[in-house]
PDB file of N, CA and C in Angstrom:
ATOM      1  N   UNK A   1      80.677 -25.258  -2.999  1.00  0.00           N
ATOM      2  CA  UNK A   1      79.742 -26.358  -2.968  1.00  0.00           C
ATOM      3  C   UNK A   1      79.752 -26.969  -1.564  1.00  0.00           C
ATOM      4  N   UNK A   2      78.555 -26.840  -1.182  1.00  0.00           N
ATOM      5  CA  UNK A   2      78.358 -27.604  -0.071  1.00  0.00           C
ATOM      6  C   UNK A   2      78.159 -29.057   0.179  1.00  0.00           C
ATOM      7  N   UNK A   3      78.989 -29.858   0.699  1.00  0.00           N
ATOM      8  CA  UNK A   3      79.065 -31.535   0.533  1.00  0.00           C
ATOM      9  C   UNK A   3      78.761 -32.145   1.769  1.00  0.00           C
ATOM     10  N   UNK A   4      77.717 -33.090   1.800  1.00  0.00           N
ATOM     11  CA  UNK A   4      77.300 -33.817   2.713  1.00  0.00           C
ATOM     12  C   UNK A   4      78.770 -34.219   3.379  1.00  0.00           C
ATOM     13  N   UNK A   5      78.075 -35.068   4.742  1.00  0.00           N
ATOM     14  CA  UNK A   5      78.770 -35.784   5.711  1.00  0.00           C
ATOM     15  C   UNK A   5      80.050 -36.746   5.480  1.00  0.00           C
ATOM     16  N   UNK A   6      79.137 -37.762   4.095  1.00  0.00           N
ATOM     17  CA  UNK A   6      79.464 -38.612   3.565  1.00  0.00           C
ATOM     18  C   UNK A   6      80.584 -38.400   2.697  1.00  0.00           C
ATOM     19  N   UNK A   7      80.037 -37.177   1.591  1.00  0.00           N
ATOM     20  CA  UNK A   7      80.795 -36.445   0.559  1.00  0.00           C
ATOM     21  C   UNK A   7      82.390 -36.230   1.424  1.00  0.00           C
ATOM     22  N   UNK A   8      82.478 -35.242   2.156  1.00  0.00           N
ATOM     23  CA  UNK A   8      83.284 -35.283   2.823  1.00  0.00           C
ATOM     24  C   UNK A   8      84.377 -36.048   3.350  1.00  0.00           C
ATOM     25  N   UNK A   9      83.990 -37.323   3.766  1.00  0.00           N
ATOM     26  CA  UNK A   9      84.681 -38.156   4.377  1.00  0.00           C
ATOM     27  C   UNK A   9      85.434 -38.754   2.917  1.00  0.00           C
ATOM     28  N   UNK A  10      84.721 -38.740   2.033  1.00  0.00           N
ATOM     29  CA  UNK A  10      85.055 -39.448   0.675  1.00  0.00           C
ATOM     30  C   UNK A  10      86.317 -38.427   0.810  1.00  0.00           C
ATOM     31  N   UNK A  11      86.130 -37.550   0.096  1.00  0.00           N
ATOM     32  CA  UNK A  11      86.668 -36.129  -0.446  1.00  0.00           C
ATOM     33  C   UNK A  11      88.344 -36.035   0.835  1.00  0.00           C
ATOM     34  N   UNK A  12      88.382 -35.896   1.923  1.00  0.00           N
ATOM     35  CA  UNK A  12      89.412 -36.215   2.836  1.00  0.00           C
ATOM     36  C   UNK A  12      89.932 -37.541   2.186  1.00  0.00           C
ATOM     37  N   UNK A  13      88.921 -38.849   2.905  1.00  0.00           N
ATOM     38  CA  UNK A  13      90.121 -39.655   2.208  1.00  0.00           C
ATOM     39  C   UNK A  13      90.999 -40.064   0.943  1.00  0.00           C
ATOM     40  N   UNK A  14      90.160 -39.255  -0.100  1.00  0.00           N
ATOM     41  CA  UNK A  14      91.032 -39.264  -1.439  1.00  0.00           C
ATOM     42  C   UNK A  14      92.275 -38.734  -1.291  1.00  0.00           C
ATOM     43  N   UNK A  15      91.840 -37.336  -0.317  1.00  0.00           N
ATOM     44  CA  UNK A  15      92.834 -36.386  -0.362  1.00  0.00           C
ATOM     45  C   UNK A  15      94.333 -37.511   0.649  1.00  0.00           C
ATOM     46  N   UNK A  16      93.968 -37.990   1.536  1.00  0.00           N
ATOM     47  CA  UNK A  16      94.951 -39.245   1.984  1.00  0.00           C
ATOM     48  C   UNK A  16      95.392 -40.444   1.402  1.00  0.00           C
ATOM     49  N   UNK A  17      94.911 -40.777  -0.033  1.00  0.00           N
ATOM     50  CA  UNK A  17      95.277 -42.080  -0.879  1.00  0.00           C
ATOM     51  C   UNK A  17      96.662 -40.644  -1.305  1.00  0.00           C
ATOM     52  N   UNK A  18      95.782 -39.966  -1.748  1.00  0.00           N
ATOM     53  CA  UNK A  18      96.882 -38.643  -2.376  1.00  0.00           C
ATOM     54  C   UNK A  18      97.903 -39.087  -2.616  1.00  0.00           C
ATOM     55  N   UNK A  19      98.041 -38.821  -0.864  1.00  0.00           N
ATOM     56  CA  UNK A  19      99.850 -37.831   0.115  1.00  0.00           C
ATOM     57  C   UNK A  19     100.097 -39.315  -0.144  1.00  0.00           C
ATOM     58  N   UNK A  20      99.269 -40.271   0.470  1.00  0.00           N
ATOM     59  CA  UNK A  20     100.311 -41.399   1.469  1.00  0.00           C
ATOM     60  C   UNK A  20     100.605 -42.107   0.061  1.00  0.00           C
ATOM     61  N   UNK A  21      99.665 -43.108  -1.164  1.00  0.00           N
ATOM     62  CA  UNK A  21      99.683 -43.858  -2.050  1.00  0.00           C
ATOM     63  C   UNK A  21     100.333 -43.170  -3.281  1.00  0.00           C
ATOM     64  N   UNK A  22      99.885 -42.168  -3.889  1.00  0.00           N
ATOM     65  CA  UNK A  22     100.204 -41.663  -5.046  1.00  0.00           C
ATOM     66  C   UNK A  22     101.580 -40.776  -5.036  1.00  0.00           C
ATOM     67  N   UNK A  23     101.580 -39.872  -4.198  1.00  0.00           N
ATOM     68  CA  UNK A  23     102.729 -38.966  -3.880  1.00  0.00           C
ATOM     69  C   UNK A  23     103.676 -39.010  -5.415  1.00  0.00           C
ATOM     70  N   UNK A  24     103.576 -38.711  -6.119  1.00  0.00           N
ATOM     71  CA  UNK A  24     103.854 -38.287  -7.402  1.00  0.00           C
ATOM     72  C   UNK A  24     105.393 -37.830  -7.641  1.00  0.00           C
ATOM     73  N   UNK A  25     105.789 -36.896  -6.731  1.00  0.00           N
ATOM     74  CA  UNK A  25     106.730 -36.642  -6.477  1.00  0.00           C
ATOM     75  C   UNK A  25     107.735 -36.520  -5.045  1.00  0.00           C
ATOM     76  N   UNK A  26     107.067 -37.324  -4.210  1.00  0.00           N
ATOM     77  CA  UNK A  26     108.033 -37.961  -3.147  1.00  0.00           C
ATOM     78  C   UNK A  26     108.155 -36.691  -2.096  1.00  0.00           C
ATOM     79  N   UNK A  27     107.114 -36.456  -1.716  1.00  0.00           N
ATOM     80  CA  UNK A  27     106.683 -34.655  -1.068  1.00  0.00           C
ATOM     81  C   UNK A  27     106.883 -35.581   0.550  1.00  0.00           C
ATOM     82  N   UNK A  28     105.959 -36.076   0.980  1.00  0.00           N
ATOM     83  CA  UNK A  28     105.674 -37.198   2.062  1.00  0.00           C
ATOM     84  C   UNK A  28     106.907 -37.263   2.756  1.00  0.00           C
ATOM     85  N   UNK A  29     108.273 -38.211   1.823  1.00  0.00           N
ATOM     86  CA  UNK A  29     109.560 -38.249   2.420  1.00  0.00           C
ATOM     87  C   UNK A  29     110.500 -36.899   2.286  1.00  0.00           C
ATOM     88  N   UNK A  30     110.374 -35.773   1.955  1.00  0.00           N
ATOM     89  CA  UNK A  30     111.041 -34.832   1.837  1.00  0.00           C
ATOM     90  C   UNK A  30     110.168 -34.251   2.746  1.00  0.00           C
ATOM     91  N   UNK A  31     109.577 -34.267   3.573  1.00  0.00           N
ATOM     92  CA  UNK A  31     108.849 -33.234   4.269  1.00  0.00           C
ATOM     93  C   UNK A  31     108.206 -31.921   3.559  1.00  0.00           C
ATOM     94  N   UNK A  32     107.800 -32.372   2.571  1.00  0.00           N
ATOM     95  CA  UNK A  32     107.048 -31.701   1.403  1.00  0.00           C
ATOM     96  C   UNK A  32     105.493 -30.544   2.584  1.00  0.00           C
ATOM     97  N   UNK A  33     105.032 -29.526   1.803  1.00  0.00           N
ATOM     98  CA  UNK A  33     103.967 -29.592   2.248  1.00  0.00           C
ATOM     99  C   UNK A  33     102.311 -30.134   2.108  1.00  0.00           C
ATOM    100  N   UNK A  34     102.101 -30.615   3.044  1.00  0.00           N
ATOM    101  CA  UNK A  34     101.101 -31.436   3.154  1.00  0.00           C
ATOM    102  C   UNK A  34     100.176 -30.920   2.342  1.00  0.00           C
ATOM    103  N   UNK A  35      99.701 -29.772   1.530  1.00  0.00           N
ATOM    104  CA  UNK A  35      99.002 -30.277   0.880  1.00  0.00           C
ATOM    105  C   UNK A  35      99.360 -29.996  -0.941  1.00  0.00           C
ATOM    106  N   UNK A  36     100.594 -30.694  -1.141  1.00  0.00           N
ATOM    107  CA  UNK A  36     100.702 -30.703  -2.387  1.00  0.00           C
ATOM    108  C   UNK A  36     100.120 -30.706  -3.410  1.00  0.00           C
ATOM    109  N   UNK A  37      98.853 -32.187  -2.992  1.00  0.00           N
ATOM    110  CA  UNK A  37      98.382 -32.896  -3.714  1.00  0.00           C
ATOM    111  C   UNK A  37      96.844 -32.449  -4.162  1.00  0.00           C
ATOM    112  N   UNK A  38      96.663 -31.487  -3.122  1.00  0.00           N
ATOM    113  CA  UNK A  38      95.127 -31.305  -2.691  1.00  0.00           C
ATOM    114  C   UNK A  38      94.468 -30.364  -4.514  1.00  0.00           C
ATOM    115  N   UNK A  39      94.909 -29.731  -5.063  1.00  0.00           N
ATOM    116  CA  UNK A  39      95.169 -29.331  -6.353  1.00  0.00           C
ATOM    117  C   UNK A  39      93.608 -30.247  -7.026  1.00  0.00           C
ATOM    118  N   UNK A  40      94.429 -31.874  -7.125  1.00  0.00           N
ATOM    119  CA  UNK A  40      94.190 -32.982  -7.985  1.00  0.00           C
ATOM    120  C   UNK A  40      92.762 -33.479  -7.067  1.00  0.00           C
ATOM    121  N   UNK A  41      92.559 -33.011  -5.940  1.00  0.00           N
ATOM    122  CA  UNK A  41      91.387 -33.892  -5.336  1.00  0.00           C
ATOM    123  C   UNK A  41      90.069 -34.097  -6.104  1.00  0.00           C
ATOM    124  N   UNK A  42      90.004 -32.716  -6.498  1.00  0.00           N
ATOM    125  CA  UNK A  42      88.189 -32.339  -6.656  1.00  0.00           C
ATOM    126  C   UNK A  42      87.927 -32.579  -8.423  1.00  0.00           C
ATOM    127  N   UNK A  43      89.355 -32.725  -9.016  1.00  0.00           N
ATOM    128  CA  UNK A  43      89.002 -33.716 -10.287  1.00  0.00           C
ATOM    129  C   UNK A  43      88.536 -34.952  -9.749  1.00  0.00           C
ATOM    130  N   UNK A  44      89.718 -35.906  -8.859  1.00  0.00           N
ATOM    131  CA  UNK A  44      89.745 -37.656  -8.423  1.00  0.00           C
ATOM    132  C   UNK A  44      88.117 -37.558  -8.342  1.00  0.00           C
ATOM    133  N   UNK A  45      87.796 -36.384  -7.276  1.00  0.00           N
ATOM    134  CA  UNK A  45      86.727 -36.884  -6.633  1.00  0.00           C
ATOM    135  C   UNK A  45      85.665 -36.982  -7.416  1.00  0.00           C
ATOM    136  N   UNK A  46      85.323 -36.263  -8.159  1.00  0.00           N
ATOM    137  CA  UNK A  46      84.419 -35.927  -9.459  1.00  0.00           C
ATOM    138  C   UNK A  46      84.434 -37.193  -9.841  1.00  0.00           C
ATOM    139  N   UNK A  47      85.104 -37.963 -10.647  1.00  0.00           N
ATOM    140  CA  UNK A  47      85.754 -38.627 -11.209  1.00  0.00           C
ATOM    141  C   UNK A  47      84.897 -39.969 -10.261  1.00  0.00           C
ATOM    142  N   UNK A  48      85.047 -39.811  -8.890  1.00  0.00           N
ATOM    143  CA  UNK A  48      84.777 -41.361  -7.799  1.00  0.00           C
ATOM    144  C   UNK A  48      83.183 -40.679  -7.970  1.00  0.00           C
ATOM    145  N   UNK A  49      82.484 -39.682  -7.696  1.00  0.00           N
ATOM    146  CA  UNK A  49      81.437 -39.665  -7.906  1.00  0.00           C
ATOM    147  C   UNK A  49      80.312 -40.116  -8.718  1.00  0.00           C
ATOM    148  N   UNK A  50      80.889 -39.864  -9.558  1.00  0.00           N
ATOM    149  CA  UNK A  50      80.492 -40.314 -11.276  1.00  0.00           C
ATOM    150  C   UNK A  50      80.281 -41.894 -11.385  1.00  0.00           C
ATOM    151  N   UNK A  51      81.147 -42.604 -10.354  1.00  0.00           N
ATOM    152  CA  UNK A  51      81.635 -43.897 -10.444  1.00  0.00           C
ATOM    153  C   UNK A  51      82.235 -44.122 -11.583  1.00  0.00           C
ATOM    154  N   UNK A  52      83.256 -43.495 -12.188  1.00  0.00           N
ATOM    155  CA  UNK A  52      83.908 -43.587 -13.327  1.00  0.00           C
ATOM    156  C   UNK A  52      85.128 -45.574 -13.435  1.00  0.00           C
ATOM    157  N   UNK A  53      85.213 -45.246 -14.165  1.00  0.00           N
ATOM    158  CA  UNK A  53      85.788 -46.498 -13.512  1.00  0.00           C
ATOM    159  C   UNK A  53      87.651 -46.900 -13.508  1.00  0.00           C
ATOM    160  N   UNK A  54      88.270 -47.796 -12.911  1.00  0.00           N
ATOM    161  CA  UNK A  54      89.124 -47.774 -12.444  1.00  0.00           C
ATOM    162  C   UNK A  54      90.384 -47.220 -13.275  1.00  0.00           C
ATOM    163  N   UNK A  55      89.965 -47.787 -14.710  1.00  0.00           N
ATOM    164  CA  UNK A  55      91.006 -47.036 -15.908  1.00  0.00           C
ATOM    165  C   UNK A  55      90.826 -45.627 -16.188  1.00  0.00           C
ATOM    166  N   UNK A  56      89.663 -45.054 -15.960  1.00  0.00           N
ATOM    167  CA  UNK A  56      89.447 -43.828 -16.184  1.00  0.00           C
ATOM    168  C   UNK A  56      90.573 -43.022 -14.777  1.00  0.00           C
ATOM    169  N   UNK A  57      89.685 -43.456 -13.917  1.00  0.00           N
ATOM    170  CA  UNK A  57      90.636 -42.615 -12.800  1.00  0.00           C
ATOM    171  C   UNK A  57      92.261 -42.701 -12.891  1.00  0.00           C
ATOM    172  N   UNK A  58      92.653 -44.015 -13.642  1.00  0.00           N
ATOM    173  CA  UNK A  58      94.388 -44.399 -13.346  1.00  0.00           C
ATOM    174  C   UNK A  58      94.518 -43.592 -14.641  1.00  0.00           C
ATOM    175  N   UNK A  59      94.349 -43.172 -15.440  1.00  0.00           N
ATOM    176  CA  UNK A  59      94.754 -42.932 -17.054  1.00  0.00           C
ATOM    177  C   UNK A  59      94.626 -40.928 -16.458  1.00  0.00           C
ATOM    178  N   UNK A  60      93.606 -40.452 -15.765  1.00  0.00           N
ATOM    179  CA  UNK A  60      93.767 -39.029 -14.949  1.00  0.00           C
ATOM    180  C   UNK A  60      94.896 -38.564 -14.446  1.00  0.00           C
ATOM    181  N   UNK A  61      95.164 -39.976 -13.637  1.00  0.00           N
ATOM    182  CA  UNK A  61      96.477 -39.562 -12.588  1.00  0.00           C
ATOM    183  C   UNK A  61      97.954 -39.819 -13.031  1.00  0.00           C
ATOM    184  N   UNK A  62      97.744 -40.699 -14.183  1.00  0.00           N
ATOM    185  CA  UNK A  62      98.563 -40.453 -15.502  1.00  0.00           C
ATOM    186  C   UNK A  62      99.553 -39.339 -15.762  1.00  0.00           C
ATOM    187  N   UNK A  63      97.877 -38.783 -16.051  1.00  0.00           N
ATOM    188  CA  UNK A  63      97.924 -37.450 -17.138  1.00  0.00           C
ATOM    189  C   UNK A  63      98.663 -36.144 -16.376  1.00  0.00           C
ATOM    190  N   UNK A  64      98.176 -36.689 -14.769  1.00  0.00           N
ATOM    191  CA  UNK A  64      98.073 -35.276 -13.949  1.00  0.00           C
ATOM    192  C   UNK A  64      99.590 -35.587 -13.452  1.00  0.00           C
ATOM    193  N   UNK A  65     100.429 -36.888 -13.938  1.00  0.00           N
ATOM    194  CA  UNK A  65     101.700 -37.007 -13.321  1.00  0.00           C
ATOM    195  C   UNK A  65     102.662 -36.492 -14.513  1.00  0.00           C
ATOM    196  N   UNK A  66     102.051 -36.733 -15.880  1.00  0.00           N
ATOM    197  CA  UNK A  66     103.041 -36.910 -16.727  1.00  0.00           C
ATOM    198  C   UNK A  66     102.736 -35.279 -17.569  1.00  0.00           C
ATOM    199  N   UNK A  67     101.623 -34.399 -17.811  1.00  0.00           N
ATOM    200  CA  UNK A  67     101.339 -33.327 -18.489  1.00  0.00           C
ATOM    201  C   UNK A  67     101.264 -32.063 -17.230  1.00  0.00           C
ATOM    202  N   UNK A  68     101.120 -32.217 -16.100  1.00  0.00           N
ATOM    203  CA  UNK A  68     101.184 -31.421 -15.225  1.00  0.00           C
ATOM    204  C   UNK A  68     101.797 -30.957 -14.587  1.00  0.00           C
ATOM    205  N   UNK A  69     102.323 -32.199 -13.437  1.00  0.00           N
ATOM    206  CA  UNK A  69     103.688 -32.275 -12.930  1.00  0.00           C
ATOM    207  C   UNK A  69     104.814 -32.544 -13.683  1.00  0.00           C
ATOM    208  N   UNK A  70     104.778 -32.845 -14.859  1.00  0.00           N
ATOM    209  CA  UNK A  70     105.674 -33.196 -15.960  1.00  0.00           C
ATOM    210  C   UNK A  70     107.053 -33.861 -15.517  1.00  0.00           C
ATOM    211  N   UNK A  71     106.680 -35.487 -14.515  1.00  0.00           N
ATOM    212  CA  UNK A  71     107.378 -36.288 -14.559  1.00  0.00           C
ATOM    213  C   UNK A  71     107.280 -37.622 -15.148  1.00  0.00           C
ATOM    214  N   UNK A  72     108.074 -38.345 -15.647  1.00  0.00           N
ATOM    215  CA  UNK A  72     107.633 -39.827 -15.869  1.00  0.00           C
ATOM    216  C   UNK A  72     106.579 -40.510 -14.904  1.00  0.00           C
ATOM    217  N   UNK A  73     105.510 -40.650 -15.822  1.00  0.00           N
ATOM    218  CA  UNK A  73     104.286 -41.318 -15.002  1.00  0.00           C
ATOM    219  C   UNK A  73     104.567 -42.831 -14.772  1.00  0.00           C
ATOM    220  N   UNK A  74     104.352 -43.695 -13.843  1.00  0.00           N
ATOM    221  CA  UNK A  74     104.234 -44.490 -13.181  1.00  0.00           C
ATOM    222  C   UNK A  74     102.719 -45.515 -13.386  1.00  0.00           C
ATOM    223  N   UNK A  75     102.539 -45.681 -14.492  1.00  0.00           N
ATOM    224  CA  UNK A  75     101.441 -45.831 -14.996  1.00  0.00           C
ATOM    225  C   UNK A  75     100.792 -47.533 -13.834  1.00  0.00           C
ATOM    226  N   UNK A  76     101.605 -48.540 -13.564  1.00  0.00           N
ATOM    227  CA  UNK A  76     100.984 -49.646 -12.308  1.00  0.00           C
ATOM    228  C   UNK A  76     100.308 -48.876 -11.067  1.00  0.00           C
ATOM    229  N   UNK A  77     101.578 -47.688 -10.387  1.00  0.00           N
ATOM    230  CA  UNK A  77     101.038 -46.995  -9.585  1.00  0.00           C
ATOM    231  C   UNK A  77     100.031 -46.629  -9.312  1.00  0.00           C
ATOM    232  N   UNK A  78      99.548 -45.867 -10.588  1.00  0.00           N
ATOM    233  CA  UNK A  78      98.570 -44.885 -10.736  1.00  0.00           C
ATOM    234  C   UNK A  78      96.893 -46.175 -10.919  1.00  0.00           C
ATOM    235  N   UNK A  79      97.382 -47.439 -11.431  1.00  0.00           N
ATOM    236  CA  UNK A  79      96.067 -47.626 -11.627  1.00  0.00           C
ATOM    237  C   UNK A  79      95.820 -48.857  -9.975  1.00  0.00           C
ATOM    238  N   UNK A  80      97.209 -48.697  -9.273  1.00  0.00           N
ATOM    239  CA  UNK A  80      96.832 -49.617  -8.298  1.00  0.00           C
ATOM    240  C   UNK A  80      96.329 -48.367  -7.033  1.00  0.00           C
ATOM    241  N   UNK A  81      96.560 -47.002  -7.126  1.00  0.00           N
ATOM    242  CA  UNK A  81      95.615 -46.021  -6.748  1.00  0.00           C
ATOM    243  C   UNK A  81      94.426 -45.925  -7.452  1.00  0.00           C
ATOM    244  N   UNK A  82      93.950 -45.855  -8.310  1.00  0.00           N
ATOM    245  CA  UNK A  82      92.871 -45.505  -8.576  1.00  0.00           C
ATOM    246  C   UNK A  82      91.985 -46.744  -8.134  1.00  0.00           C
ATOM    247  N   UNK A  83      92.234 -47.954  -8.213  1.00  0.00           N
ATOM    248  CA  UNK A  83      91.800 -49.114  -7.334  1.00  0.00           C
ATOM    249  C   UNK A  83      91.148 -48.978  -6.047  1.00  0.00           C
ATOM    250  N   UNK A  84      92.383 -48.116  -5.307  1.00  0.00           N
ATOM    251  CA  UNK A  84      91.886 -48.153  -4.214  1.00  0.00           C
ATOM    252  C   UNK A  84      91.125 -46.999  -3.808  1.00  0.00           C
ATOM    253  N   UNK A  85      90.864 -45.828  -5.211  1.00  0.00           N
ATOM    254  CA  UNK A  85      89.903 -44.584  -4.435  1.00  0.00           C
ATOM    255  C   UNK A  85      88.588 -45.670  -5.223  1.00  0.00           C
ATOM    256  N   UNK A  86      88.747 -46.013  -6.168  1.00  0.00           N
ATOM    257  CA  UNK A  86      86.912 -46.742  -6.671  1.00  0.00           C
ATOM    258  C   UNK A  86      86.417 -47.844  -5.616  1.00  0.00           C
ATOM    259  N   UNK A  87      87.261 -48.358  -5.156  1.00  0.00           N
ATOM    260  CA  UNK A  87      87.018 -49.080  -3.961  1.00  0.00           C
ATOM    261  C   UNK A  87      86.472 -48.197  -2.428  1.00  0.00           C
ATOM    262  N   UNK A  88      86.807 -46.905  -2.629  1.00  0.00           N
ATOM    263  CA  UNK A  88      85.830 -46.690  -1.107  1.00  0.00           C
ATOM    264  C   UNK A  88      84.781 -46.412  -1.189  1.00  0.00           C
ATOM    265  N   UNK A  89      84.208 -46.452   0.153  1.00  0.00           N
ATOM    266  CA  UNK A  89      82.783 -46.435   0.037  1.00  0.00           C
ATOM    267  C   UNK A  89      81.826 -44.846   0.575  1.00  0.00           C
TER     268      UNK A  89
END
């Protein structure tokens, strides 16, 4: 799929709430590789497209912490990220 200018810039910076905000499993301070996270983008992003809204996206990253990565989810975390991907512009 080919994604506008805009799309793009979205789509990167999700992929940077990712690494830096969400980091799920602490990849960032272990010198993890950078793109751990990138997996989970093109759901988030779907998801910010849609304009889904802030519980939807935090209750995803939930799911994608606690059924995927299969660690104890962090459920404040996750919805004080998803905050900040429905918040960009």
């Amino acid at each position: 799929m080919k994604l506008s200018p805009e799309h793009k810039a979205l789509y990167k910076a999700i992929d940077e709430i990712l690494w830096e905000d969400w980091d799920s499993i602490g990849m960032k301070y272990f010198e993890g590789p950078r793109n751990e996270y990138e997996r989970y983008v093109p759901t988030i992003f779907s998801l910010k497209i849609k304009a889904e809204s802030i519980e939807i996206i935090a209750q995803i990253l939930f799911q994608i912490q606690t059924d995927v990565i299969r660690i104890d989810g962090r459920y404040q975390n996750c919805k004080r990220v998803a905050e900040k991907i429905f918040n960009l512009k």
